[in-house]
N, C-alpha and C. Protein backbone atom coordinates (compact mmCIF):
# COMPACT_ATOMS: atom_id res chain seq x y z
N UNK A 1 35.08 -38.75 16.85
CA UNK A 1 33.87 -38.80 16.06
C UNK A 1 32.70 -38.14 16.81
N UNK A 2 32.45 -38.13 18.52
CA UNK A 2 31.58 -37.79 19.00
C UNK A 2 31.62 -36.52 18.70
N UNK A 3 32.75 -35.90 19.09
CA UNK A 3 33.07 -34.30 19.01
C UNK A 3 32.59 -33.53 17.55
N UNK A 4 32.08 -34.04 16.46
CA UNK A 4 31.89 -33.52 15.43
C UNK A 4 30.67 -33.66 15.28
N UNK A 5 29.84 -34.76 16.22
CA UNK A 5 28.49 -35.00 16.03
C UNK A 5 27.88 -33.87 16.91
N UNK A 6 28.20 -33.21 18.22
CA UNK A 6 27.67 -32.23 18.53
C UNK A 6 28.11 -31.00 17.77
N UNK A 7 29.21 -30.75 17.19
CA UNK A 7 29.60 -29.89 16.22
C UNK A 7 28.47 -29.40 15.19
N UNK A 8 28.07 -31.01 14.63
CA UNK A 8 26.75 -30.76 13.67
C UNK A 8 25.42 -30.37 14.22
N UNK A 9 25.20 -31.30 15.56
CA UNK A 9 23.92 -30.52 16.42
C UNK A 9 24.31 -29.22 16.35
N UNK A 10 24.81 -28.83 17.51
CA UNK A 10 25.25 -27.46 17.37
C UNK A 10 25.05 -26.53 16.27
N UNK A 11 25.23 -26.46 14.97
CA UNK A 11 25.08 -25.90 13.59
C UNK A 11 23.72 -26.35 13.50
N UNK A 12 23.19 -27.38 13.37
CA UNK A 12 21.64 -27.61 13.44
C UNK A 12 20.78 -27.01 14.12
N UNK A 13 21.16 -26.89 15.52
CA UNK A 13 19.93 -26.34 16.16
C UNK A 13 20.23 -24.86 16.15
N UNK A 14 21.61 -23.79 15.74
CA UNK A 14 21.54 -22.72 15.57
C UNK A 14 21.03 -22.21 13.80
N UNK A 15 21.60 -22.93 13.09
CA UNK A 15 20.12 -22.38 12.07
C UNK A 15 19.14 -22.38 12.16
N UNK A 16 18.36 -23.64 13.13
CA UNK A 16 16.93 -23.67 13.50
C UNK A 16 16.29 -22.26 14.10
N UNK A 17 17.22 -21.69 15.37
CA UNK A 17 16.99 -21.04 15.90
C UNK A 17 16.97 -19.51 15.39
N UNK A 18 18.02 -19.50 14.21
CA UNK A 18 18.23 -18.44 13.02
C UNK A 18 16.58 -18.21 12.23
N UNK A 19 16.46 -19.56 12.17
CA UNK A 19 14.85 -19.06 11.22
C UNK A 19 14.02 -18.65 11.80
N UNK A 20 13.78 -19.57 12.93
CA UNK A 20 12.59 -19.24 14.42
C UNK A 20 12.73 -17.67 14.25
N UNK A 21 13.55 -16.83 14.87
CA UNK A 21 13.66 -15.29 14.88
C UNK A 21 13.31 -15.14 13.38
N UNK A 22 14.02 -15.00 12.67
CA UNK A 22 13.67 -14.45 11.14
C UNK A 22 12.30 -14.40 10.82
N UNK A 23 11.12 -15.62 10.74
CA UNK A 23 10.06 -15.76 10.70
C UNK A 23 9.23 -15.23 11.93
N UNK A 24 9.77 -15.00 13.10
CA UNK A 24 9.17 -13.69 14.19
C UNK A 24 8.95 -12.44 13.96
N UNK A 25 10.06 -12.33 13.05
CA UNK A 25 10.32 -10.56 13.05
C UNK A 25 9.63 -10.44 11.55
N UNK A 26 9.93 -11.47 10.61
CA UNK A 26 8.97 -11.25 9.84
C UNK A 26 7.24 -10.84 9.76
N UNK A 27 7.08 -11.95 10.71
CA UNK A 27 5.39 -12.29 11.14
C UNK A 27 5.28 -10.61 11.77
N UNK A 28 5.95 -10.10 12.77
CA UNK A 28 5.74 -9.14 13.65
C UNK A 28 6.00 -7.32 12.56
N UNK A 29 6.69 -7.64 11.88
CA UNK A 29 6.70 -6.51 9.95
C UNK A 29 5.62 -6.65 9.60
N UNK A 30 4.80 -7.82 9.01
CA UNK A 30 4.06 -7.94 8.27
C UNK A 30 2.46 -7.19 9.63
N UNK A 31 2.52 -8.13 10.62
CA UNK A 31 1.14 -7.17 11.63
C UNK A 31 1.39 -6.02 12.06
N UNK A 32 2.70 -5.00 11.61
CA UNK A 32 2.63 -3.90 12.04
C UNK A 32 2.22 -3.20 10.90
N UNK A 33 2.63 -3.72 9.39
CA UNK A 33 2.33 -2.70 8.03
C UNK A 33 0.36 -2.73 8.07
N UNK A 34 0.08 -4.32 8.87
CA UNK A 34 -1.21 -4.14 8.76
C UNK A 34 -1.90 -2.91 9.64
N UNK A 35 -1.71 -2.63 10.46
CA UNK A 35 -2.14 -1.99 11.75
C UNK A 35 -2.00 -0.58 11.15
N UNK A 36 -0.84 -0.34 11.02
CA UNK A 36 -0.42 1.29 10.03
C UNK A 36 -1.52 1.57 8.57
N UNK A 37 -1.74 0.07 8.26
CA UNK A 37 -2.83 0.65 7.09
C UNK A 37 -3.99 1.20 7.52
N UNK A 38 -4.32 -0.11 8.70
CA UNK A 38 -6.03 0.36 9.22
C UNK A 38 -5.77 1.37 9.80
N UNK A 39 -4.73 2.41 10.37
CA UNK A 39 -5.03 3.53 11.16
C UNK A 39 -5.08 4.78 10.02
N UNK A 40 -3.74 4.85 8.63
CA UNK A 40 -3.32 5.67 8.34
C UNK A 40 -3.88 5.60 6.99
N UNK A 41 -4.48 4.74 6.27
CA UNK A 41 -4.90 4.81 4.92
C UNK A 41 -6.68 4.87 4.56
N UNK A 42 -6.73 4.89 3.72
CA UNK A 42 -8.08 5.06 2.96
C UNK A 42 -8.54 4.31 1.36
N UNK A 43 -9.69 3.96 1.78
CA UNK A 43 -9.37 3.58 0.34
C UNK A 43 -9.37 4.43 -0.83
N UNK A 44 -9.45 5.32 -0.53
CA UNK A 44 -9.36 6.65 -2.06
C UNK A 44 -7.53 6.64 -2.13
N UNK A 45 -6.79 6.28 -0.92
CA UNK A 45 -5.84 6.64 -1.25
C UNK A 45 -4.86 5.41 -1.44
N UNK A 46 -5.37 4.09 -0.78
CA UNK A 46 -5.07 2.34 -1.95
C UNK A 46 -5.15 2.28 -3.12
N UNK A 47 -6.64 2.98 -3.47
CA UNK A 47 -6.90 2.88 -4.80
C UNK A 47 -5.75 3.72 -5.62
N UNK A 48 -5.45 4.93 -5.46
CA UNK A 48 -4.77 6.04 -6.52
C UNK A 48 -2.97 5.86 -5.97
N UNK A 49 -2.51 5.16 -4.76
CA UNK A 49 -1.54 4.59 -4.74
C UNK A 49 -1.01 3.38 -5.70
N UNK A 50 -2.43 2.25 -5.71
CA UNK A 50 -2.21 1.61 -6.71
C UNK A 50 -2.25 1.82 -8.21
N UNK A 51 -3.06 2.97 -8.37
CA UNK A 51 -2.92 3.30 -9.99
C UNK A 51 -1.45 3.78 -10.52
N UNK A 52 -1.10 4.39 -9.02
CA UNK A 52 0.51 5.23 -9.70
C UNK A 52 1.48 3.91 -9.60
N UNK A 53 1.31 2.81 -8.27
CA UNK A 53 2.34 1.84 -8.88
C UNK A 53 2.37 1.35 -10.46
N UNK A 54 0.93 0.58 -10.93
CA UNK A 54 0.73 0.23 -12.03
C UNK A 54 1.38 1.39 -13.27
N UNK A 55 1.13 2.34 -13.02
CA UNK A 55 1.74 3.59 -13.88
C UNK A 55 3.14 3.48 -14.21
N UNK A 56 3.95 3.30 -12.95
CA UNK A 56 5.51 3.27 -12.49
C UNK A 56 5.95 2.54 -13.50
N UNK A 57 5.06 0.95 -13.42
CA UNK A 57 5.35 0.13 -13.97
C UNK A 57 5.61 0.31 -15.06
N UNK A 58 4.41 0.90 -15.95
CA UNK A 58 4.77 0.53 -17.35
C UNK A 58 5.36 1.90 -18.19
N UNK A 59 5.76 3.07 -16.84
CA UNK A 59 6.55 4.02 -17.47
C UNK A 59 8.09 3.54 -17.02
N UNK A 60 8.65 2.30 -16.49
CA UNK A 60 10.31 1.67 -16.32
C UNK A 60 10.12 0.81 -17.39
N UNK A 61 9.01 0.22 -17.86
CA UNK A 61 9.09 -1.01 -18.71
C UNK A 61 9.46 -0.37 -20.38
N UNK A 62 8.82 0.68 -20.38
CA UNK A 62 8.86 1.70 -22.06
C UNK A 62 10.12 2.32 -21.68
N UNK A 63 10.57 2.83 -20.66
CA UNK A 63 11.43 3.69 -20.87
C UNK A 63 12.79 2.57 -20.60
N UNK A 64 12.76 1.50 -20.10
CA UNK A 64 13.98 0.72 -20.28
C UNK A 64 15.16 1.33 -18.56
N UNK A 65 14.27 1.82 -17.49
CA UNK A 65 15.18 2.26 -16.68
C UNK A 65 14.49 2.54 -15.49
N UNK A 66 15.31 2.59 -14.31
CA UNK A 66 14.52 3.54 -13.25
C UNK A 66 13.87 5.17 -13.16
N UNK A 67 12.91 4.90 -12.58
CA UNK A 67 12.18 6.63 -12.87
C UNK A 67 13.35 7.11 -11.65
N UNK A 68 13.02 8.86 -11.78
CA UNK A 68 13.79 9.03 -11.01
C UNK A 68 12.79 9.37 -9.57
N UNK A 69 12.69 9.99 -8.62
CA UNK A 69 12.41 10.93 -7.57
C UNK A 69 11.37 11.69 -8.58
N UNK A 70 11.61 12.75 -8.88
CA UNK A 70 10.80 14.15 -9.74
C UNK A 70 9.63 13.10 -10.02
N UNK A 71 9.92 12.22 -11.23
CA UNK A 71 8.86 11.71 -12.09
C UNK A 71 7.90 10.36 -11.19
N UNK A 72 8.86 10.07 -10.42
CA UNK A 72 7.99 8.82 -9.24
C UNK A 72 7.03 9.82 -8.63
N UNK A 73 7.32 11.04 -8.40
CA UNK A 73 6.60 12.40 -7.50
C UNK A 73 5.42 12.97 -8.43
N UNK A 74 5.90 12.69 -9.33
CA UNK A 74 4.87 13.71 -10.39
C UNK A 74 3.95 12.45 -10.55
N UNK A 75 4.07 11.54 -11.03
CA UNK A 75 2.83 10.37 -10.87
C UNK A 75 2.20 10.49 -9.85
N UNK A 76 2.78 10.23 -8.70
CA UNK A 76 1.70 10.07 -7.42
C UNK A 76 0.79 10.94 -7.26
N UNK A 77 1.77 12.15 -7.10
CA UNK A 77 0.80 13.29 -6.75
C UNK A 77 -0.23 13.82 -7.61
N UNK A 78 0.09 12.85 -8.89
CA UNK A 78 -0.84 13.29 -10.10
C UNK A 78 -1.87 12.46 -9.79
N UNK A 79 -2.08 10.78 -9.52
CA UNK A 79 -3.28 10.20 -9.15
C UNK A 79 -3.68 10.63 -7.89
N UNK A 80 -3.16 11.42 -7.06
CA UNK A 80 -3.93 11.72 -5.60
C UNK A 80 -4.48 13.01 -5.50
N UNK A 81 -3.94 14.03 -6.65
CA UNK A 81 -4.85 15.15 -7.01
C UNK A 81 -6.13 14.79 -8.07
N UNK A 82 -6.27 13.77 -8.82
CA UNK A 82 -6.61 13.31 -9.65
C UNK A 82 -8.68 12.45 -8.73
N UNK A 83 -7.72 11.82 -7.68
CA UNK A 83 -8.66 11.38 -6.63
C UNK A 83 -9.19 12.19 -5.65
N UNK A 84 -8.49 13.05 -5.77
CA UNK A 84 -9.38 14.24 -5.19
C UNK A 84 -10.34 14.72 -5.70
N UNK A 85 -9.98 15.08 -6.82
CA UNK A 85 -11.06 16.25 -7.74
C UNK A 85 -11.72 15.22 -8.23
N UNK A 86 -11.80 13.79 -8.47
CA UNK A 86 -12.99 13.25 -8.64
C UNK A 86 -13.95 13.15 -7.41
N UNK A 87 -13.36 13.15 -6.20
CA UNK A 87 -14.55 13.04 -5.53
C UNK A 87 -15.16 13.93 -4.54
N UNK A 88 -14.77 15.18 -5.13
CA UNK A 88 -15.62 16.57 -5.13
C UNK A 88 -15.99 17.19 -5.31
């Protein structure tokens, strides 16, 4: 009976230790996407990133499917030329 009770510790404290990492490497993803924003983004280009997600959206939702490459490309680059020439 003893032998199965460390069996269960054992399994206990290695899932514990399974999440501990998981929620590290998570925490440590999430402060690196932050760091990459503040160096590499703008807000002209949050803003017209987010217009083309919202776009994405409701051109998979009408069309019933995944966009492909071409048309995911042709949105973006359409709100980031779009944010350009408005603000010049």
């Amino acid at each position: 009976m003893e032998k199965y009770l460390f069996m269960f510790l054992g399994v206990i404290l290695g899932v514990a230790i399974s999440l501990y990492i998981y929620g590290e490497k998570r925490e440590r993803y999430a402060k690196r996407i932050k760091s990459d924003r503040e160096y590499f983004s703008t807000k002209r280009l949050d803003e017209a990133l987010d217009k083309a997600v919202k776009r994405m959206q409701l051109e998979m939702k009408a069309l019933g499917r995944k966009l492909t490459e071409e048309e995911k490309n042709e949105i973006i680059f359409g709100f980031l030329r779009e944010s350009n020439e408005s603000n010049q």
